[in-house]
N, C-alpha and C. Protein backbone atom coordinates (compact mmCIF):
# COMPACT_ATOMS: atom_id res chain seq x y z
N UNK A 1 0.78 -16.59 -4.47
CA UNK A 1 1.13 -16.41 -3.09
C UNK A 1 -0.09 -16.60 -2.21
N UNK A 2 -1.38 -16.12 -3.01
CA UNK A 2 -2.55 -16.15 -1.94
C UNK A 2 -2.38 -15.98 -0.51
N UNK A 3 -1.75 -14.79 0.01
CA UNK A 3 -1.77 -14.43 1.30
C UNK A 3 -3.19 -13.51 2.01
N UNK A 4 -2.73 -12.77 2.77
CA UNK A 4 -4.15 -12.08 3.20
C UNK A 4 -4.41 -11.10 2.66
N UNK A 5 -3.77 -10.25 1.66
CA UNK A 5 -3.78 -9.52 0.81
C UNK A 5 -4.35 -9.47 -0.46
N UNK A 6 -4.52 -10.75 -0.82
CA UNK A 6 -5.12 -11.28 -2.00
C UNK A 6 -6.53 -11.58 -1.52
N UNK A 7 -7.46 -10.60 -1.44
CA UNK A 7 -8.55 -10.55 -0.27
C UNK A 7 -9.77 -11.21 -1.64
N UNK A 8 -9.90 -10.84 -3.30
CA UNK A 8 -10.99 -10.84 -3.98
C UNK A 8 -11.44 -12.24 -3.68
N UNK A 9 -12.55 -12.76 -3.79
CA UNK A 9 -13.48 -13.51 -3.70
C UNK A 9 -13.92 -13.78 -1.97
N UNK A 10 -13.16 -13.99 -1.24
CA UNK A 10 -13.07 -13.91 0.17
C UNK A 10 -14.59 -13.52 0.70
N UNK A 11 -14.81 -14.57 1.49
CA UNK A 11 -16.26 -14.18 1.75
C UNK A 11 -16.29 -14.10 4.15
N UNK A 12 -16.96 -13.47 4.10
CA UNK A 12 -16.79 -13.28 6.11
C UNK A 12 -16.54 -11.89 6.48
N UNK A 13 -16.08 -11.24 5.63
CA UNK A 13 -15.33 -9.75 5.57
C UNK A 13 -16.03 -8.82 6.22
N UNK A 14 -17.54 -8.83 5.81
CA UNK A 14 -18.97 -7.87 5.74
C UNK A 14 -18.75 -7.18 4.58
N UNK A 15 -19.67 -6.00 4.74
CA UNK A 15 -19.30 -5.10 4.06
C UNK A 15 -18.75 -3.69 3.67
N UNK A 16 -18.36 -3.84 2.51
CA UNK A 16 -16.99 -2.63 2.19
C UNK A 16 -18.63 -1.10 2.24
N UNK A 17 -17.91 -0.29 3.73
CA UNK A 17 -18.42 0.80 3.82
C UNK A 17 -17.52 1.67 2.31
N UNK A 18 -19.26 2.70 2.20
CA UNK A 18 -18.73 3.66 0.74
C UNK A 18 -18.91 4.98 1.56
N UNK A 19 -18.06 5.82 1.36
CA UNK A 19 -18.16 7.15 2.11
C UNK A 19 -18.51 8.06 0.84
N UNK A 20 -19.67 9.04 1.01
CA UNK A 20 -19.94 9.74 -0.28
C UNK A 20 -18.89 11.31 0.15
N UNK A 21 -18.47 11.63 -1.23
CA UNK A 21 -16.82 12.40 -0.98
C UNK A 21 -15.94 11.74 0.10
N UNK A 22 -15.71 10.77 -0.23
CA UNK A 22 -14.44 10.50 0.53
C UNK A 22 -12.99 11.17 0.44
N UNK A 23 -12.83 11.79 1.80
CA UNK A 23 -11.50 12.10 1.47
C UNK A 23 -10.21 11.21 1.31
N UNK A 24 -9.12 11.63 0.79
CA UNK A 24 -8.21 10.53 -0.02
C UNK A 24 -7.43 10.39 1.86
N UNK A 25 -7.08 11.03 2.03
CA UNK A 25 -6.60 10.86 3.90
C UNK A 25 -7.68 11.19 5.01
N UNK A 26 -7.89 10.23 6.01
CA UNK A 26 -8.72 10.45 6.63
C UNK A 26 -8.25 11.36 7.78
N UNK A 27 -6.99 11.23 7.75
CA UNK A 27 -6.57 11.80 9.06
C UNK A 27 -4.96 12.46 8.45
N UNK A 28 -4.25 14.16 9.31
CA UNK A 28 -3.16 14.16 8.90
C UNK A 28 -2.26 13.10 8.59
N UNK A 29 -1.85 12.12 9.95
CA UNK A 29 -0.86 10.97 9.42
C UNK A 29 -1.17 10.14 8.01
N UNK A 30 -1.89 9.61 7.57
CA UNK A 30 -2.14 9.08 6.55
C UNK A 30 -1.23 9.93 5.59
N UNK A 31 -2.03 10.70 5.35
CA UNK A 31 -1.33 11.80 4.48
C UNK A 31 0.35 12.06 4.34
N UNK A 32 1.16 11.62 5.94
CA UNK A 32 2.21 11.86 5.87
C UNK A 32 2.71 10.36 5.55
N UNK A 33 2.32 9.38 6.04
CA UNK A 33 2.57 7.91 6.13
C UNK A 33 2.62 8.10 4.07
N UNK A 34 1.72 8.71 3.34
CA UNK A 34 2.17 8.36 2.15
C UNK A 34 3.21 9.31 1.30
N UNK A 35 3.54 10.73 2.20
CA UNK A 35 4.44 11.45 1.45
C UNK A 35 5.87 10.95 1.89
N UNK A 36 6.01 9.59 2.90
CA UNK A 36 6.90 8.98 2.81
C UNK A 36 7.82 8.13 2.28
N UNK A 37 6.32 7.29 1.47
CA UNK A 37 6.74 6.44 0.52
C UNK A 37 7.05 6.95 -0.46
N UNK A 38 6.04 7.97 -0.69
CA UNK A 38 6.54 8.40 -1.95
C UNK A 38 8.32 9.31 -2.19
N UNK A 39 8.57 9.85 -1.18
CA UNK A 39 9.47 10.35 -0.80
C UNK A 39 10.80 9.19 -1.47
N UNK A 40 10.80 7.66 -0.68
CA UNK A 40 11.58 7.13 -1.05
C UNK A 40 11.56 6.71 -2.03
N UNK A 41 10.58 6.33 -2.85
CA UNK A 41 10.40 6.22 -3.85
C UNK A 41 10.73 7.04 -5.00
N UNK A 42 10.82 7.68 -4.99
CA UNK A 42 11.30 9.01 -5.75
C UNK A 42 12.78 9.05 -5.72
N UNK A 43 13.23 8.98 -4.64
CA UNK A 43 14.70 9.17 -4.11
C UNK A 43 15.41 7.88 -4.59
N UNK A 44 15.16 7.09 -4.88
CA UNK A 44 15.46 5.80 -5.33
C UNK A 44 15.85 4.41 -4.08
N UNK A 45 15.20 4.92 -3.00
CA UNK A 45 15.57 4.08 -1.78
C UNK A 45 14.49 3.09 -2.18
N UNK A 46 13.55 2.62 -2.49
CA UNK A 46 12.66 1.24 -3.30
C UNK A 46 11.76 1.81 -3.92
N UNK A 47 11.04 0.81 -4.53
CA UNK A 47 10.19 0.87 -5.95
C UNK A 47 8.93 0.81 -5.23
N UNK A 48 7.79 1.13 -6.13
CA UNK A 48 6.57 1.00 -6.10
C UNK A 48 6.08 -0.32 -4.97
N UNK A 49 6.87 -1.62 -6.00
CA UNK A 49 6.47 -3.04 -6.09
C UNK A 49 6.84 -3.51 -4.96
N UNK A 50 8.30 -3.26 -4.46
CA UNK A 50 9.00 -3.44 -3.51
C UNK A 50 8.77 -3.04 -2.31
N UNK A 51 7.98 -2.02 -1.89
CA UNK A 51 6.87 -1.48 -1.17
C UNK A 51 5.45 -2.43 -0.66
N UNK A 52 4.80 -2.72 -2.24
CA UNK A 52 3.89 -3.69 -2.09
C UNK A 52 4.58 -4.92 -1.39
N UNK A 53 5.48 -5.18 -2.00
CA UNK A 53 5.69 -6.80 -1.88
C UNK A 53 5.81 -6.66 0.16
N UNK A 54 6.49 -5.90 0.25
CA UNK A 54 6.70 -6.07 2.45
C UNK A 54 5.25 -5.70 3.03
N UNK A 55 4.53 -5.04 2.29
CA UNK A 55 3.21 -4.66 3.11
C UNK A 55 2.40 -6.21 2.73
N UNK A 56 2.51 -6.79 1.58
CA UNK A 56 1.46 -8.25 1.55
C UNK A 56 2.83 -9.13 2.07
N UNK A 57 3.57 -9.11 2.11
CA UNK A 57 4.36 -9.94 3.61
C UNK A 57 4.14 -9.93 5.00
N UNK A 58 3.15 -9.03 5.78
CA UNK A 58 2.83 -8.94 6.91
C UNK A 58 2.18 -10.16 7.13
N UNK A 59 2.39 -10.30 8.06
CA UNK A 59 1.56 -11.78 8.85
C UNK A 59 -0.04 -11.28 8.91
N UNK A 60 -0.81 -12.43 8.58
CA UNK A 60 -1.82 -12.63 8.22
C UNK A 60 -2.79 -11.16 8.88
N UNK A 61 -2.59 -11.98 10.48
CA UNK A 61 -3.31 -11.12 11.69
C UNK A 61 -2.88 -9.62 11.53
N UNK A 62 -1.93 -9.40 11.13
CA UNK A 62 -1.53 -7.64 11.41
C UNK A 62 -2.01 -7.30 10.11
N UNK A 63 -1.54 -8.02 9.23
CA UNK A 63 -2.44 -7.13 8.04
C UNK A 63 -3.59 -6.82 8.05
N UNK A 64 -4.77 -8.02 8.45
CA UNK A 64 -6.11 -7.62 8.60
C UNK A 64 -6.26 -6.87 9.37
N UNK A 65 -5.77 -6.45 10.57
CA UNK A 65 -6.18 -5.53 11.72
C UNK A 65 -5.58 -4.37 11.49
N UNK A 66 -4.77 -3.98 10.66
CA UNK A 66 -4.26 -2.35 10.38
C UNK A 66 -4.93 -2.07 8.96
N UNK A 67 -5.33 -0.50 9.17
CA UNK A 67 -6.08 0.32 8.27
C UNK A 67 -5.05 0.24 6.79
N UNK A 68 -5.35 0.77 6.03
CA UNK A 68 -4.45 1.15 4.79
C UNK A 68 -3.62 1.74 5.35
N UNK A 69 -3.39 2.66 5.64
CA UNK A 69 -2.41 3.45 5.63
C UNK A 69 -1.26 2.96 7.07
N UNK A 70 -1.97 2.17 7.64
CA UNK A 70 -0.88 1.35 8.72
C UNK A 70 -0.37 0.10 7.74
N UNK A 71 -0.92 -0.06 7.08
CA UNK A 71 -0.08 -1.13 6.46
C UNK A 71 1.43 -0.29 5.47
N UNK A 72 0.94 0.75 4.88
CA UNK A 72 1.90 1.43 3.97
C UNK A 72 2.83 1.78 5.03
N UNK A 73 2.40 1.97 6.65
CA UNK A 73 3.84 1.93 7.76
C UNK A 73 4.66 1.01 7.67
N UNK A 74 3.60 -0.09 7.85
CA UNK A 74 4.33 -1.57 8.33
C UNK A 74 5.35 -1.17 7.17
N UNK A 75 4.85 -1.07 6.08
CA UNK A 75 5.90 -1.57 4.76
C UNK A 75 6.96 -0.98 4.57
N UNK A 76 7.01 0.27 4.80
CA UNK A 76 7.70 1.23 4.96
C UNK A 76 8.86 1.32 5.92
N UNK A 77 8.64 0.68 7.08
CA UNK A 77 9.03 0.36 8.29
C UNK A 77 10.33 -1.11 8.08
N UNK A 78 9.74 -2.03 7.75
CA UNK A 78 10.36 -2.91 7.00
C UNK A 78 11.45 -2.67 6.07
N UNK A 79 11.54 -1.99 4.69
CA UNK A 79 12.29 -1.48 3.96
C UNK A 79 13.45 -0.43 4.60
N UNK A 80 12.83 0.70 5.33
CA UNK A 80 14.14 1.13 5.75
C UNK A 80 15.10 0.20 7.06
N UNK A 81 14.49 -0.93 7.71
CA UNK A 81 15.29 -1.65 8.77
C UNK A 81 16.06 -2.72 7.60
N UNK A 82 15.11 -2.69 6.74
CA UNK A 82 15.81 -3.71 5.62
C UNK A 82 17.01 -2.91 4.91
N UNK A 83 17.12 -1.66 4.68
CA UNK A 83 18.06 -0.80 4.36
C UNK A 83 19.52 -0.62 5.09
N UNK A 84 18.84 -0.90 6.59
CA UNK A 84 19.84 -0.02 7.71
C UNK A 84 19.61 1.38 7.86
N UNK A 85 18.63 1.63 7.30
CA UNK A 85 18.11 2.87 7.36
C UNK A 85 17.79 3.75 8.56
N UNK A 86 17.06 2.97 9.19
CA UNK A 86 16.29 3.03 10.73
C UNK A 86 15.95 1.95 10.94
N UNK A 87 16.65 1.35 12.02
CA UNK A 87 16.53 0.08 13.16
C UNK A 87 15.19 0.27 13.07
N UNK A 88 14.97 -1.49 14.09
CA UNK A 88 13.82 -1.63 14.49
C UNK A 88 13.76 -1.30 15.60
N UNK A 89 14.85 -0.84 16.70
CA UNK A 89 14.92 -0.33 17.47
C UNK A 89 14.63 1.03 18.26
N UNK A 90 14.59 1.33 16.91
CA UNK A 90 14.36 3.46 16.90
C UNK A 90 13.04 3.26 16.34
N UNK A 91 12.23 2.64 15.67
CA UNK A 91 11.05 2.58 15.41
C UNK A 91 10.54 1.97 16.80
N UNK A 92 10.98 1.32 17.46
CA UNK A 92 10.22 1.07 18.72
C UNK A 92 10.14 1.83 19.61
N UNK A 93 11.29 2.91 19.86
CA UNK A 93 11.94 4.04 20.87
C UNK A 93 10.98 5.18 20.50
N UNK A 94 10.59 5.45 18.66
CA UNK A 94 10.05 6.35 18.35
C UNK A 94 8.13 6.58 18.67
N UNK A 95 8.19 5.48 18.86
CA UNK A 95 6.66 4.62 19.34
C UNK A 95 6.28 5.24 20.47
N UNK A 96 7.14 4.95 21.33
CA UNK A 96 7.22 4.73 23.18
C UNK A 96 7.11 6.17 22.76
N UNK A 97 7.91 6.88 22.44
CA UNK A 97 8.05 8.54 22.85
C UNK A 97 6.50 9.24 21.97
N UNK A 98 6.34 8.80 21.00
CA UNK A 98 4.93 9.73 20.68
C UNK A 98 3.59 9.05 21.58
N UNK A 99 3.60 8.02 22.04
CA UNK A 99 2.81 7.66 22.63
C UNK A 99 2.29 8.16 24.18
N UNK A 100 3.83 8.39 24.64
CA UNK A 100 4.19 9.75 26.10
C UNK A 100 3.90 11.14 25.64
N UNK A 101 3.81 11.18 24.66
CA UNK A 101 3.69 12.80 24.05
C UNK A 101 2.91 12.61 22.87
N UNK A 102 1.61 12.18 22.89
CA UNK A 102 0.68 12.59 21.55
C UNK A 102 0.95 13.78 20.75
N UNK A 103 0.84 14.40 21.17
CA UNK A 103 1.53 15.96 20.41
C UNK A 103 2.70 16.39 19.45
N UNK A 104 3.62 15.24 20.31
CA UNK A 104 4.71 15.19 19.53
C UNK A 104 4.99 15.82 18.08
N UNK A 105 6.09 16.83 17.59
CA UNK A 105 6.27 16.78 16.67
C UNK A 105 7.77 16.11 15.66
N UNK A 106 7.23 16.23 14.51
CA UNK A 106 8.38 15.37 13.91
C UNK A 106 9.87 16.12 14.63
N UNK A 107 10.93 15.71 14.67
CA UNK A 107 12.24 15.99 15.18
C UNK A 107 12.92 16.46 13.69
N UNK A 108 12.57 16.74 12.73
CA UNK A 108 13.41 17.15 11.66
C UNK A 108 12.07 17.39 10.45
N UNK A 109 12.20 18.30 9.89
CA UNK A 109 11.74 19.14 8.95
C UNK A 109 12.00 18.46 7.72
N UNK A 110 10.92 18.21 7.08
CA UNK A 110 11.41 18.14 5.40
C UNK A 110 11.56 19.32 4.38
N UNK A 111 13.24 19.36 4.03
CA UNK A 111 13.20 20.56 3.23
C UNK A 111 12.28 21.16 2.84
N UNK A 112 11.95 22.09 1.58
CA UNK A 112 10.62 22.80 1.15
C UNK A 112 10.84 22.31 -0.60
N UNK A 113 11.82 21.99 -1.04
CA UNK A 113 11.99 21.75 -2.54
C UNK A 113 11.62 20.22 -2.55
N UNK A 114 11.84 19.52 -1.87
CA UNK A 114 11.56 17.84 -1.39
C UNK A 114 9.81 18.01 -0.97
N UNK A 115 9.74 18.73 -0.25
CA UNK A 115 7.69 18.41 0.12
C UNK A 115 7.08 19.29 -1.06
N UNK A 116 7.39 20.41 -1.67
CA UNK A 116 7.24 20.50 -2.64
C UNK A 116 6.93 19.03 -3.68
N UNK A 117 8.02 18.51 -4.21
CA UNK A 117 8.09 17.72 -4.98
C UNK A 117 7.37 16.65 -4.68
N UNK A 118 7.30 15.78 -3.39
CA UNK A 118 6.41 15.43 -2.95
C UNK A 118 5.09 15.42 -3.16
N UNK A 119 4.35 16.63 -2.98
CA UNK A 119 3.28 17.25 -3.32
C UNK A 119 2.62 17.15 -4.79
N UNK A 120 3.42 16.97 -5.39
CA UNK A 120 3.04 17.12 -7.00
C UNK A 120 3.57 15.59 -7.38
N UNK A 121 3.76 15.00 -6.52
CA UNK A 121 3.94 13.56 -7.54
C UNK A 121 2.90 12.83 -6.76
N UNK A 122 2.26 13.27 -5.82
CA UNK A 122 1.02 12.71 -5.06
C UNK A 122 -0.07 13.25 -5.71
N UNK A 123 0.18 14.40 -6.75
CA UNK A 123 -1.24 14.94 -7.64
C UNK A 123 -0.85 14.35 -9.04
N UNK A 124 -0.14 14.29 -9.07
CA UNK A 124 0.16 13.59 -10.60
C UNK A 124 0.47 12.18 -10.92
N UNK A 125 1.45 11.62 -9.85
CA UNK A 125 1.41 9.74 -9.92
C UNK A 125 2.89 10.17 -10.54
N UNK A 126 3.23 8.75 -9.75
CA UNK A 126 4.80 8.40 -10.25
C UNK A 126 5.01 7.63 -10.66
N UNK A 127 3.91 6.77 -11.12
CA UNK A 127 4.11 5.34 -12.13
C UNK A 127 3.47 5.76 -13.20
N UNK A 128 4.49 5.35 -14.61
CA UNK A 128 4.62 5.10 -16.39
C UNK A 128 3.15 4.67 -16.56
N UNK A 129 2.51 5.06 -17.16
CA UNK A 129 1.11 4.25 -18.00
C UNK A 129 1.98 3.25 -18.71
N UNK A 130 1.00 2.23 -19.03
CA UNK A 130 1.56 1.50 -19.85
C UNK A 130 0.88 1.54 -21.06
N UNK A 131 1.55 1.23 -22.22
CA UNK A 131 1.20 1.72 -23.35
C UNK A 131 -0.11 0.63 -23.67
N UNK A 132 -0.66 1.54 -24.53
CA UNK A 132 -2.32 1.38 -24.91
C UNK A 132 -2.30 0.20 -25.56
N UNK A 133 -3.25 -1.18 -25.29
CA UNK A 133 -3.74 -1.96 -26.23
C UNK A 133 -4.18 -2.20 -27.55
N UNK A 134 -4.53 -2.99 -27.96
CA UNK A 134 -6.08 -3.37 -29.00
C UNK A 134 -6.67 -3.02 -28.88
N UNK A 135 -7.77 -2.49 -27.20
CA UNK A 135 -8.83 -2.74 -26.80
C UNK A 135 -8.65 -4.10 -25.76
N UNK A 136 -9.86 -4.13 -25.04
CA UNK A 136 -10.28 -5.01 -24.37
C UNK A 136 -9.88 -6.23 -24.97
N UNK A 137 -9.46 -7.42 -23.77
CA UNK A 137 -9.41 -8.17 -24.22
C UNK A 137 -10.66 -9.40 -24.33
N UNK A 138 -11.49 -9.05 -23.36
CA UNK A 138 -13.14 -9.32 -23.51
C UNK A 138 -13.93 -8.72 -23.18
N UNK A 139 -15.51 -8.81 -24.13
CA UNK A 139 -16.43 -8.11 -24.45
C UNK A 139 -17.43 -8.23 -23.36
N UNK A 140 -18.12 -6.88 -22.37
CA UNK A 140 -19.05 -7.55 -21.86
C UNK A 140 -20.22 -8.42 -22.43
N UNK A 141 -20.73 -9.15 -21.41
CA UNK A 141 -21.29 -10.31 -21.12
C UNK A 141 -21.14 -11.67 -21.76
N UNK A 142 -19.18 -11.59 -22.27
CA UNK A 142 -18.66 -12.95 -22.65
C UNK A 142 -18.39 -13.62 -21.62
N UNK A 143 -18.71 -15.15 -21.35
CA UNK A 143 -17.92 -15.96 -20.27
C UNK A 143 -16.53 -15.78 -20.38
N UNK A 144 -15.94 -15.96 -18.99
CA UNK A 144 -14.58 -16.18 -18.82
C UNK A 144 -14.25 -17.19 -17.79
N UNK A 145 -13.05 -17.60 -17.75
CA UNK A 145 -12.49 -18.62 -17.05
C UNK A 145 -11.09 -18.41 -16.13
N UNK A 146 -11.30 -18.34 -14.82
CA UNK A 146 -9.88 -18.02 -14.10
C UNK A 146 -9.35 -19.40 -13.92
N UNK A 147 -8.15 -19.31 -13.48
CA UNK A 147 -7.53 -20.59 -13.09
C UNK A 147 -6.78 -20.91 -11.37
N UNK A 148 -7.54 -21.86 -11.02
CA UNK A 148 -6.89 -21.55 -9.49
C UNK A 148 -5.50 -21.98 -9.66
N UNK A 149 -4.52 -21.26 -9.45
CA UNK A 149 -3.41 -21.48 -9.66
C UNK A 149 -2.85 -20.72 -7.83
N UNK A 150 -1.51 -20.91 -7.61
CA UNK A 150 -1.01 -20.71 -5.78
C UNK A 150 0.15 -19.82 -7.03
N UNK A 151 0.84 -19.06 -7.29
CA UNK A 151 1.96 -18.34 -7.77
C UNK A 151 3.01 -17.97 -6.38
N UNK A 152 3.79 -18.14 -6.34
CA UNK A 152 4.92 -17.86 -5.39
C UNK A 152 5.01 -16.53 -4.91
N UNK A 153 4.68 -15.59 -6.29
CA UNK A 153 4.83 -14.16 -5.78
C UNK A 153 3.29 -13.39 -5.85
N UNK A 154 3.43 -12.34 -5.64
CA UNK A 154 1.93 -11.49 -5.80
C UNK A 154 1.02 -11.54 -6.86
N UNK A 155 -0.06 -11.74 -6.56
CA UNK A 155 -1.03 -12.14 -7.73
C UNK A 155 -2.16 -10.95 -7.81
N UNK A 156 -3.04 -10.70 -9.38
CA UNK A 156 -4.18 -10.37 -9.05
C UNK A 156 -5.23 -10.74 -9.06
N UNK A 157 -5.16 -11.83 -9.25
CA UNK A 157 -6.43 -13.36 -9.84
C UNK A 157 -6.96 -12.88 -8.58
N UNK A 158 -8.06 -12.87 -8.52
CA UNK A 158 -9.11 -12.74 -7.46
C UNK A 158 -8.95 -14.73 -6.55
N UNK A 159 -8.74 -14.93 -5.61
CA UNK A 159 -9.19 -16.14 -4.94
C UNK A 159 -9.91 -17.56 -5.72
N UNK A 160 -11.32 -16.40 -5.94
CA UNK A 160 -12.21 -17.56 -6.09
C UNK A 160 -11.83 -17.82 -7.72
N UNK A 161 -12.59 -18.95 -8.16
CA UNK A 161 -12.00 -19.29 -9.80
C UNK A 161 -13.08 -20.42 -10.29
N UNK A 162 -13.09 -20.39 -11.64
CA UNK A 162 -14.41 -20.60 -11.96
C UNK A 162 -14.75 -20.07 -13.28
N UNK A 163 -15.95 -20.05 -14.00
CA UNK A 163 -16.24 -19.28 -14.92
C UNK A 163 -17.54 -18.25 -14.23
N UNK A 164 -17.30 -16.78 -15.10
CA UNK A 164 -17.99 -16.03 -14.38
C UNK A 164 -18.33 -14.88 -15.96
N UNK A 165 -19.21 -14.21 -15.69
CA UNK A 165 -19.58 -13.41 -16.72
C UNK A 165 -19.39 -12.28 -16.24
N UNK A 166 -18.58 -11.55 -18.01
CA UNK A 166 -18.22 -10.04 -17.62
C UNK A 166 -19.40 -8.59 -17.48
């Protein structure tokens, strides 16, 4: 797919600031922006992947210019209008009104057995390990070889391609 999401080798970027203790949310919303997904996710309204796949569907420009956790909106945002879930209409209405009222609070409560649950699948993970290998499939400091290949759907091949040492 090589969209803007598929950022590895990519050179212009600068550089990736390291925060020493970084916290995992920088800000409350973050924090809620992901007990959402996970929320549906759980609930069986979409998958992990299906999540990914609408957030690296954003157009080029909006992806680069929203933080992580605005992108897990965008995506999020997408899936339930893709549902019928919530218009794009009430996401625009809902905009306008917190934006008149910063303060704003949510209009409906999440049960306590649901943010509960929530809570503990954000400390524990809701995706299967996958079962254990051989081992590695190469040894450091063997050459390797990527292949520039374009795949239709999401990739993790880094961009650039070439031989490179591990």
């Amino acid at each position: 797919m090589n969209g803007a999401a598929d950022m590895g080798g990519m050179h212009g970027f600068g550089a990736i600031p390291r925060e020493d203790d970084e916290p995992v949310f920088h800000a409350g919303w973050e924090g809620r922006a992901a007990s959402i997904q996970v929320a549906l996710e759980t609930q069986g309204v979409c998958s992990t992947d299906e999540h990914r796949f609408e957030v690296e569907r954003l157009r080029p420009d909006r992806y680069l210019a929203a933080s992580y956790y605005e992108r897990w909106l965008l995506g999020t945002e997408a899936i339930l209008a893709q549902r019928g879930i919530v218009s794009a209409e009430e996401f625009v209405a809902r905009r306008a009104e917190l934006r008149a009222r910063p303060g704003a609070r949510p209009t409906q409560r999440v049960d306590e057995p649901l943010g509960e649950h929530i809570d503990r699948v954000i400390r524990e993970g809701v995706t299967k390990r996958r079962p254990e290998s051989d081992g590695p499939r190469f040894a450091v400091g063997e050459w390797v070889r990527g292949r520039n290949v374009h795949p239709t759907g999401h990739t993790r091949l880094p961009r650039y391609y070439g031989a490179w040492q591990m």
